[in-house]
N, C-alpha and C. Protein backbone atom coordinates (compact mmCIF):
# COMPACT_ATOMS: atom_id res chain seq x y z
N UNK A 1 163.22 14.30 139.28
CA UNK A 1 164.49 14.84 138.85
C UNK A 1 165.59 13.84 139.20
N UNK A 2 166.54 13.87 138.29
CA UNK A 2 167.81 12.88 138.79
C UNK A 2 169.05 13.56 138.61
N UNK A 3 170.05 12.79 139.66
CA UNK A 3 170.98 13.49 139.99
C UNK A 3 172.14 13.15 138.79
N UNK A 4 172.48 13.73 137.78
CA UNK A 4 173.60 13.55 136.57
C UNK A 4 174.94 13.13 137.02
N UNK A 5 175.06 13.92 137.81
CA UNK A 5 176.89 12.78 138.14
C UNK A 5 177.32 13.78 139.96
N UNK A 6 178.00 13.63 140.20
CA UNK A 6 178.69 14.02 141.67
C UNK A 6 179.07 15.48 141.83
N UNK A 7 178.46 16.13 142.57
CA UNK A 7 179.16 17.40 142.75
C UNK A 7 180.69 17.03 143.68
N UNK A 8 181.59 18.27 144.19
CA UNK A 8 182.78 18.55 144.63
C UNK A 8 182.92 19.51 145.08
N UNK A 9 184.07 20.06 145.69
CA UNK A 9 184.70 21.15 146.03
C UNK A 9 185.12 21.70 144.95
N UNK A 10 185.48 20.95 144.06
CA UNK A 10 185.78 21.82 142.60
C UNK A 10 184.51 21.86 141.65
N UNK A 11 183.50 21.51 142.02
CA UNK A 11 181.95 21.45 141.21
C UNK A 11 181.88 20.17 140.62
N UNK A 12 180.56 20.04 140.02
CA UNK A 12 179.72 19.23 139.63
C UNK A 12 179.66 19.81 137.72
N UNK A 13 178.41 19.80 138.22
CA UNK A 13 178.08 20.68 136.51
C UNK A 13 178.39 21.97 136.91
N UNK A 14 179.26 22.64 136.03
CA UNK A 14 180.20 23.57 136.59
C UNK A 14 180.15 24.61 135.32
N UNK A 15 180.16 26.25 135.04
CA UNK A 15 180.20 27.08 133.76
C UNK A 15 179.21 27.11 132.74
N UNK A 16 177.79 26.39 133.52
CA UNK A 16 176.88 26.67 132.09
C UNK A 16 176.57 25.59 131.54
N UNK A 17 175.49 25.54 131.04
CA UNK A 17 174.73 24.47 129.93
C UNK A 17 174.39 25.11 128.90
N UNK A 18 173.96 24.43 128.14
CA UNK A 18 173.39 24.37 126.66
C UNK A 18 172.27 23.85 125.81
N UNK A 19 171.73 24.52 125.62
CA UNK A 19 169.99 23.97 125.17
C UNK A 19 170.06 24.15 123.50
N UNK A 20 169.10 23.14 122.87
CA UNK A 20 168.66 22.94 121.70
C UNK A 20 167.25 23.27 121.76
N UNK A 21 166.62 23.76 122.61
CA UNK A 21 165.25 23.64 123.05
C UNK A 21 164.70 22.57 123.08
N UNK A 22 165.50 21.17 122.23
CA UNK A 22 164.59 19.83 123.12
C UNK A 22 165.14 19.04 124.40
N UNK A 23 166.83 19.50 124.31
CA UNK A 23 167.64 19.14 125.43
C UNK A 23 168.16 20.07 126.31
N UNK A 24 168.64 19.86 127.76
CA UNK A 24 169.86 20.44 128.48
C UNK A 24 170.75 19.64 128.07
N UNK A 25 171.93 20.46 127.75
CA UNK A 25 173.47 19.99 127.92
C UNK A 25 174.37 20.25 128.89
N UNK A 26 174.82 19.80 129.68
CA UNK A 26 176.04 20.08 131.10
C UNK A 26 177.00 19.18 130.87
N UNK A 27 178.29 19.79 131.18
CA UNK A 27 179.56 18.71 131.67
C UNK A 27 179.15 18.37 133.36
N UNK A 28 179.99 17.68 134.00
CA UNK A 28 179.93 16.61 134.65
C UNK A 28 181.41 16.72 135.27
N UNK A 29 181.89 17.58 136.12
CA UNK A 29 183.38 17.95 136.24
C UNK A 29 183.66 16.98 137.15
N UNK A 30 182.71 16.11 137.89
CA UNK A 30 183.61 15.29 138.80
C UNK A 30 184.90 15.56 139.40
N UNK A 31 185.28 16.56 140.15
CA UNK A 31 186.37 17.78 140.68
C UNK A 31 186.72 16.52 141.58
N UNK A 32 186.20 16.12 142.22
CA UNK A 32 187.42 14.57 142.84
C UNK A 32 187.16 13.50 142.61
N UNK A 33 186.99 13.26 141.36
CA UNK A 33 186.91 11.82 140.76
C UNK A 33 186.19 10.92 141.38
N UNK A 34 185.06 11.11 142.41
CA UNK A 34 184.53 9.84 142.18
C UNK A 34 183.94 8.93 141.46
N UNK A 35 183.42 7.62 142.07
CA UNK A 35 183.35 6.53 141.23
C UNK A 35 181.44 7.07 140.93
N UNK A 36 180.84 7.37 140.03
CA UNK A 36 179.52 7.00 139.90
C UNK A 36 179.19 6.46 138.38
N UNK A 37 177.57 6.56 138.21
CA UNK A 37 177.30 5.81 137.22
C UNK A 37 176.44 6.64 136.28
N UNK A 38 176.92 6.22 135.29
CA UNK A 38 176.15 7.33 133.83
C UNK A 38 175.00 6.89 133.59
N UNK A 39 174.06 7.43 133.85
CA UNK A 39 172.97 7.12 133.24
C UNK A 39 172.38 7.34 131.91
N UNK A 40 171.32 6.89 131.21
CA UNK A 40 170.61 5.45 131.16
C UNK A 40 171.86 4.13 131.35
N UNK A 41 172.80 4.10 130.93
CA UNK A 41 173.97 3.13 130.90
C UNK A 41 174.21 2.13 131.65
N UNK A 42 174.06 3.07 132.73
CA UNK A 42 174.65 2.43 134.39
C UNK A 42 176.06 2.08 134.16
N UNK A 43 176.73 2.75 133.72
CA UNK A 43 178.18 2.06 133.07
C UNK A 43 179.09 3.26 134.53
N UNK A 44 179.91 2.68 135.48
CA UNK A 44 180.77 3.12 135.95
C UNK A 44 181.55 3.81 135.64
N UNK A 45 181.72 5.27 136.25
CA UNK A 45 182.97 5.89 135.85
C UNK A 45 183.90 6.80 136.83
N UNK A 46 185.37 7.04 136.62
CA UNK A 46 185.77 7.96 137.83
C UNK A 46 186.43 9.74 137.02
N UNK A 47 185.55 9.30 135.63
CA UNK A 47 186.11 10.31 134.76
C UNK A 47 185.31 11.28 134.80
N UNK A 48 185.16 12.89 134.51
CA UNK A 48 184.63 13.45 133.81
C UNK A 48 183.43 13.08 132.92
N UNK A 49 182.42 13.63 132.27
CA UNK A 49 181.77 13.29 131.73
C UNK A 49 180.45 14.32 130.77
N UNK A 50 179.62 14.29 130.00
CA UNK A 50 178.78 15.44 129.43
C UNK A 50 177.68 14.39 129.56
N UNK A 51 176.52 15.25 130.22
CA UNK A 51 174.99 14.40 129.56
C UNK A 51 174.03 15.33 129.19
N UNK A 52 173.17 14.98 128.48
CA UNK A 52 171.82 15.46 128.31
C UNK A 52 170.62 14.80 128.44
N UNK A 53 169.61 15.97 129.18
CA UNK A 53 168.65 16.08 129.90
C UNK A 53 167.37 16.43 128.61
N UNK A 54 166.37 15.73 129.15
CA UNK A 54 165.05 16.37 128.22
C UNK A 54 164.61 17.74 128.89
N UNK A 55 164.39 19.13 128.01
CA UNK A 55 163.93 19.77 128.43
C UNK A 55 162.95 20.09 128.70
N UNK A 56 161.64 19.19 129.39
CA UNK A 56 160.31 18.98 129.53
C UNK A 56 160.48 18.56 131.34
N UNK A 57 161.03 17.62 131.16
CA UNK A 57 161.13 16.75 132.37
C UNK A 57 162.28 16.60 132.98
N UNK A 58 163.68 17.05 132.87
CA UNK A 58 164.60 16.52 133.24
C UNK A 58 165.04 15.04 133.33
N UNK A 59 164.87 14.45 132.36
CA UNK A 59 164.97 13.09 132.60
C UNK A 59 166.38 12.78 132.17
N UNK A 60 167.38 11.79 132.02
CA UNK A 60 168.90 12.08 131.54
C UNK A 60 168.39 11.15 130.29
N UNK A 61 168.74 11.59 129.44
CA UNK A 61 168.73 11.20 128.03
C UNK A 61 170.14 10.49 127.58
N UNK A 62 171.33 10.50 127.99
CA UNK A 62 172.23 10.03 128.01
C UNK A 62 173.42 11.07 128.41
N UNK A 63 174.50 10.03 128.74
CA UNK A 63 175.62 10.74 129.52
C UNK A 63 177.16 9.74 129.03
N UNK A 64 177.59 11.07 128.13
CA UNK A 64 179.10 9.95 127.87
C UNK A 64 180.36 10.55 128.84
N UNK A 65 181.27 9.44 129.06
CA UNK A 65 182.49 9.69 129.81
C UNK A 65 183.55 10.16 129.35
N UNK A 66 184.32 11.26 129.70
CA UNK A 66 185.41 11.82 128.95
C UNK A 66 186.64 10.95 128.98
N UNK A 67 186.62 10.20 127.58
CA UNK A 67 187.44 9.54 127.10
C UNK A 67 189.05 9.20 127.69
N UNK A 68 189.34 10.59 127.61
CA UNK A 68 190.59 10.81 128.20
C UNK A 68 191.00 11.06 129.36
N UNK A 69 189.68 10.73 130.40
CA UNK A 69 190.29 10.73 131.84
C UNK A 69 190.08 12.25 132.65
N UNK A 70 190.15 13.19 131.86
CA UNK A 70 190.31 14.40 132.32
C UNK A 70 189.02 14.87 132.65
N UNK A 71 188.94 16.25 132.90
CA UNK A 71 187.96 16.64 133.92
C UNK A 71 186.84 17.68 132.62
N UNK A 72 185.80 17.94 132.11
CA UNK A 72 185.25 18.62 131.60
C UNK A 72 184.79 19.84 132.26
N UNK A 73 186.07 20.39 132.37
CA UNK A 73 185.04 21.79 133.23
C UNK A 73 184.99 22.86 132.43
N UNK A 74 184.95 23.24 131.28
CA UNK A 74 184.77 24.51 130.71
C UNK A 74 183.06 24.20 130.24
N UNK A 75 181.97 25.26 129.79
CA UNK A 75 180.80 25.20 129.40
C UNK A 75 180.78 24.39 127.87
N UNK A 76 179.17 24.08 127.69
CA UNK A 76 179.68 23.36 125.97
C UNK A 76 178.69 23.84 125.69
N UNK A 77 178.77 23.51 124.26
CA UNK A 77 178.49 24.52 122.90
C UNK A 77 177.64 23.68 122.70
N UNK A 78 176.86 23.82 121.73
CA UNK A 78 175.66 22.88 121.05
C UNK A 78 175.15 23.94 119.73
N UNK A 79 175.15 23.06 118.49
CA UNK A 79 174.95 23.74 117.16
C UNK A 79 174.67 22.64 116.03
N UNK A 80 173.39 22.60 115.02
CA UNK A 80 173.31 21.77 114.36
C UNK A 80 173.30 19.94 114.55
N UNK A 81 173.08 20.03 116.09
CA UNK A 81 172.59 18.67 116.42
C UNK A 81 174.35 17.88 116.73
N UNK A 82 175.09 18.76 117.20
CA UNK A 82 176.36 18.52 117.37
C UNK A 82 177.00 18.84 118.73
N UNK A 83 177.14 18.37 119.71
CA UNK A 83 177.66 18.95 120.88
C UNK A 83 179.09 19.25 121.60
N UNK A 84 179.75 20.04 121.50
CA UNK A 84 181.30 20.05 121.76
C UNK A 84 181.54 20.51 123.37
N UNK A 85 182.89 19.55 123.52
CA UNK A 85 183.08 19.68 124.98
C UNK A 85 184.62 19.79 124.88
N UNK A 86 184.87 20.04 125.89
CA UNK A 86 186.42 20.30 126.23
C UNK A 86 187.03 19.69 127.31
N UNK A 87 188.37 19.37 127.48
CA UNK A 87 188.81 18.23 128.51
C UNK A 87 190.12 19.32 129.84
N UNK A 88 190.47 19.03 130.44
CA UNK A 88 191.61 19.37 131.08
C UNK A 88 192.73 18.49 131.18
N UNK A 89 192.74 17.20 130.42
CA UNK A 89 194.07 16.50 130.49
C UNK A 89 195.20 16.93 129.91
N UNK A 90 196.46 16.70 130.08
CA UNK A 90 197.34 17.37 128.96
C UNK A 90 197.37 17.36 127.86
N UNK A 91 196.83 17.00 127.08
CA UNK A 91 197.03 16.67 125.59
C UNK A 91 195.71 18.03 125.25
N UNK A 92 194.87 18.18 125.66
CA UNK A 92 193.82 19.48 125.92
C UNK A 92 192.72 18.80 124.44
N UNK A 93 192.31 17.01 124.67
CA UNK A 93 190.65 16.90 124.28
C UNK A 93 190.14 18.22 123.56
N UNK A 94 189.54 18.28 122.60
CA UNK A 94 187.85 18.29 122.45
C UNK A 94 187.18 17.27 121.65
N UNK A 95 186.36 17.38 122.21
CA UNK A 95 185.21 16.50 121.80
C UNK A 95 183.83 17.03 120.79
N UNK A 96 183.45 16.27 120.07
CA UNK A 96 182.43 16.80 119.38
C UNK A 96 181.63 15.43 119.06
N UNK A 97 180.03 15.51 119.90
CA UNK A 97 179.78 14.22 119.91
C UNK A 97 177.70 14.83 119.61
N UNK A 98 177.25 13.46 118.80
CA UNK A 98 175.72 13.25 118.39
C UNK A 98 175.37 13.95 119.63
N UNK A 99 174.52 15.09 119.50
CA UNK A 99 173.61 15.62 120.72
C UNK A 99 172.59 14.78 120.51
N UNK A 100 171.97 14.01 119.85
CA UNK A 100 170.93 13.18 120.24
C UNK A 100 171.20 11.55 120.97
N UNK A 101 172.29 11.66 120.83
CA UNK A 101 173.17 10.13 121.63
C UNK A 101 174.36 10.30 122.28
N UNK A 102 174.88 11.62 122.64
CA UNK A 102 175.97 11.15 123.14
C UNK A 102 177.31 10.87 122.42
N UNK A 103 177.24 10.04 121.02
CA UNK A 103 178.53 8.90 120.75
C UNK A 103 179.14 9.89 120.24
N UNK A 104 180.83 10.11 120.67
CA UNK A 104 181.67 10.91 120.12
C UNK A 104 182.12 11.09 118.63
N UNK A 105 181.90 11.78 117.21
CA UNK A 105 182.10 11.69 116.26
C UNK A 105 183.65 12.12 115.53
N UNK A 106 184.09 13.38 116.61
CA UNK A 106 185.50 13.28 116.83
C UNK A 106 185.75 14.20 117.62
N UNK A 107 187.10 13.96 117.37
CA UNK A 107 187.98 15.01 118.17
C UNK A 107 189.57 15.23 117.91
N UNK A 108 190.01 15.95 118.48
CA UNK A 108 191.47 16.46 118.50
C UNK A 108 192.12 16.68 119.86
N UNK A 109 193.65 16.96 119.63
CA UNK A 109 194.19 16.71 120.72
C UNK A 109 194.76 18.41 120.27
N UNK A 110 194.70 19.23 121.31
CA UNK A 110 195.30 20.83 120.85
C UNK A 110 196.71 21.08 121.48
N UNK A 111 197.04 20.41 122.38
CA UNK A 111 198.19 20.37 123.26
C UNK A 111 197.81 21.16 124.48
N UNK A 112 197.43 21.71 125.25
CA UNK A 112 197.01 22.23 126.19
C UNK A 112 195.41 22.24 126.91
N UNK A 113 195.37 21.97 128.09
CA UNK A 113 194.18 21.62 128.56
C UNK A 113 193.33 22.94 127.96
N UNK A 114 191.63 22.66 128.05
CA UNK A 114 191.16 23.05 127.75
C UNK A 114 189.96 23.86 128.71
N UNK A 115 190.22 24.69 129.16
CA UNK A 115 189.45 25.10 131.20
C UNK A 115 187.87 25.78 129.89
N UNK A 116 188.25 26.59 129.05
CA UNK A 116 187.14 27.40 128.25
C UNK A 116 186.15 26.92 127.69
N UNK A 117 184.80 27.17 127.11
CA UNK A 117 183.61 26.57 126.25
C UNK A 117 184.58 27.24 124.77
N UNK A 118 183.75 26.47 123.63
CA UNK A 118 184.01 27.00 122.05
C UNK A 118 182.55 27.66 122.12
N UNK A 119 183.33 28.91 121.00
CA UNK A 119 182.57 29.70 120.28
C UNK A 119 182.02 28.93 118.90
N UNK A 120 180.95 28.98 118.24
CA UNK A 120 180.37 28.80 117.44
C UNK A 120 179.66 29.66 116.59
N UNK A 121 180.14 29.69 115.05
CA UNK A 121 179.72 30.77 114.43
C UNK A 121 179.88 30.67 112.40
N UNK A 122 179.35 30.67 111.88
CA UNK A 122 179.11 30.24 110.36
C UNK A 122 179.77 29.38 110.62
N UNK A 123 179.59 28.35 110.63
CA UNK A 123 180.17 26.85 110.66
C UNK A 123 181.42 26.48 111.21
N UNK A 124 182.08 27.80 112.19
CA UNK A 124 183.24 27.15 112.67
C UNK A 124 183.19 27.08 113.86
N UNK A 125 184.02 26.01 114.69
CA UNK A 125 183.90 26.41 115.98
C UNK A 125 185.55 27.09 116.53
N UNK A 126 185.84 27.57 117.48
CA UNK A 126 186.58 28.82 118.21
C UNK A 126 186.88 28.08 119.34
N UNK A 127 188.40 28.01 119.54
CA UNK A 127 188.71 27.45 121.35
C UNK A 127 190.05 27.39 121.42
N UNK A 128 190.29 28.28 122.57
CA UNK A 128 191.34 28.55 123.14
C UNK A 128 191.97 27.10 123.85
N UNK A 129 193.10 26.86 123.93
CA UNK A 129 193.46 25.37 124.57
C UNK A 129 195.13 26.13 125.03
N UNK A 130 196.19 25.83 126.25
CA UNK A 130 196.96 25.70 126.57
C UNK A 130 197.09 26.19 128.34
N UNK A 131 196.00 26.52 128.58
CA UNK A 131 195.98 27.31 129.67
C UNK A 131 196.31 26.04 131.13
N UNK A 132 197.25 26.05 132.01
CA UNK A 132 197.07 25.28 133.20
C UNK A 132 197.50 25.54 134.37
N UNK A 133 197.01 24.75 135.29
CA UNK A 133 196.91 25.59 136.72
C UNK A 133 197.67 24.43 137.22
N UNK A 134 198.78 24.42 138.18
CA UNK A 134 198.92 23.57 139.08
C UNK A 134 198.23 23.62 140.62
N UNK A 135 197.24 23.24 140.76
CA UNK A 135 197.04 23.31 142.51
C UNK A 135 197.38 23.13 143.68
N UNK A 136 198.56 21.96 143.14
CA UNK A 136 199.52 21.89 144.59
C UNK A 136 201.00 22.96 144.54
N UNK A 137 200.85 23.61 143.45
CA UNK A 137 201.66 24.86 143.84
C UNK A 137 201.12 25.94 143.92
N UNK A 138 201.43 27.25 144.66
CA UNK A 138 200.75 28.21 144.75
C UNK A 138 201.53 29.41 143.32
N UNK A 139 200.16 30.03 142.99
CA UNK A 139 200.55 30.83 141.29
C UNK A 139 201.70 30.29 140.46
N UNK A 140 201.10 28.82 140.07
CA UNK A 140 201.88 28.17 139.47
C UNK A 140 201.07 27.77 137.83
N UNK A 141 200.64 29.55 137.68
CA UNK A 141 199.76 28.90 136.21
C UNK A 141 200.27 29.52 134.91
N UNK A 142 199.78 28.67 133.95
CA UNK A 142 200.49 29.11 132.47
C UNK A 142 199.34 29.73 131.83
N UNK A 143 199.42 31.06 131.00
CA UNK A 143 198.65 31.19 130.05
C UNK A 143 197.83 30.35 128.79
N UNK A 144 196.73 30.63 128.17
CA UNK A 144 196.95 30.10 127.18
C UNK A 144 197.30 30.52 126.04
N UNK A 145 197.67 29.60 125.58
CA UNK A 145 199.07 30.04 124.53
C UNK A 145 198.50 29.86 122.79
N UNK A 146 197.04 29.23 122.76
CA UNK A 146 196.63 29.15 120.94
C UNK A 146 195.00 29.01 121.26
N UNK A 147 194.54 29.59 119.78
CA UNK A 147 193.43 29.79 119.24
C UNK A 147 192.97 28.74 118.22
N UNK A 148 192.41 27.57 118.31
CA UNK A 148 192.07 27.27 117.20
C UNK A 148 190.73 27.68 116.68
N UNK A 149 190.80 27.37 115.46
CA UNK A 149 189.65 27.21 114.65
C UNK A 149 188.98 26.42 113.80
N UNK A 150 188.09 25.58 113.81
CA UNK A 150 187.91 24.59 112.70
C UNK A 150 186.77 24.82 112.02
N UNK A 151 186.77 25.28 110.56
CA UNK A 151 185.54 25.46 109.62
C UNK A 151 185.18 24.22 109.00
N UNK A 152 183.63 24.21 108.64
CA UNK A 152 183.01 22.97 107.16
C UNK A 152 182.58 23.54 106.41
């Protein structure tokens, strides 16, 4: 078994995974940024991150870094060989990247971090984005404030 990225005080793989029945899918919340390394890659990172695991063996099949710095802590979705993740930076990431590689195919910026997993359902996916917490103030949090939706 191998270890996917760093647990924390704020978690590790944190809200759930996601299976295709040939993979696990987990984010990678890195809750205090340390420095580790993505495997197969070995590529350094102090970001956030999503990988997948073979579901036979646990072996890491690959692991990409969240682009934007921010932290992936809400659960992810997986549908049609497509894997979506969500970010907590301000601009509120998602991601929608090859479940068989990893490489990000796109994404959007919703304006508000993104703490939730997307719903998935006749071809659209569902995700709440605006919600944020400050931690160095005490009940210093905002609702979230929109719903998107994106159909094909």
């Amino acid at each position: 078994m191998q270890e996917a990225g760093p647990g924390g005080l704020g978690g590790g793989g944190i809200w759930g995974a996601a299976t295709d029945e040939n993979r696990i899918y987990t984010n990678i919340g890195n809750s205090e940024g340390k420095t580790f390394q993505l495997l197969p890659s070995n590529v350094n990172t102090t970001a956030g991150a999503w990988v997948a695991m073979d579901a036979r063996n646990g072996k890491i099949l690959w692991s990409t870094a969240n682009p934007s710095n921010g932290r992936p802590i809400g659960p992810v979705s997986v549908a049609n060989d497509v894997l979506f993740g969500g970010s907590t930076d301000n601009l509120g990431h998602i991601y929608a990247m090859n479940a068989r590689n990893g490489k990000i195919i796109w994404s959007f910026e919703t304006g508000g971090s993104v703490y939730g997993g997307m719903s998935i359902s006749n071809g659209c996916i569902y995700v709440g984005s605006g919600y944020n917490v400050s931690l160095g103030v005490v009940f210093n949090y905002t609702g979230g404030t929109t719903l998107f939706a994106f159909c094909v």
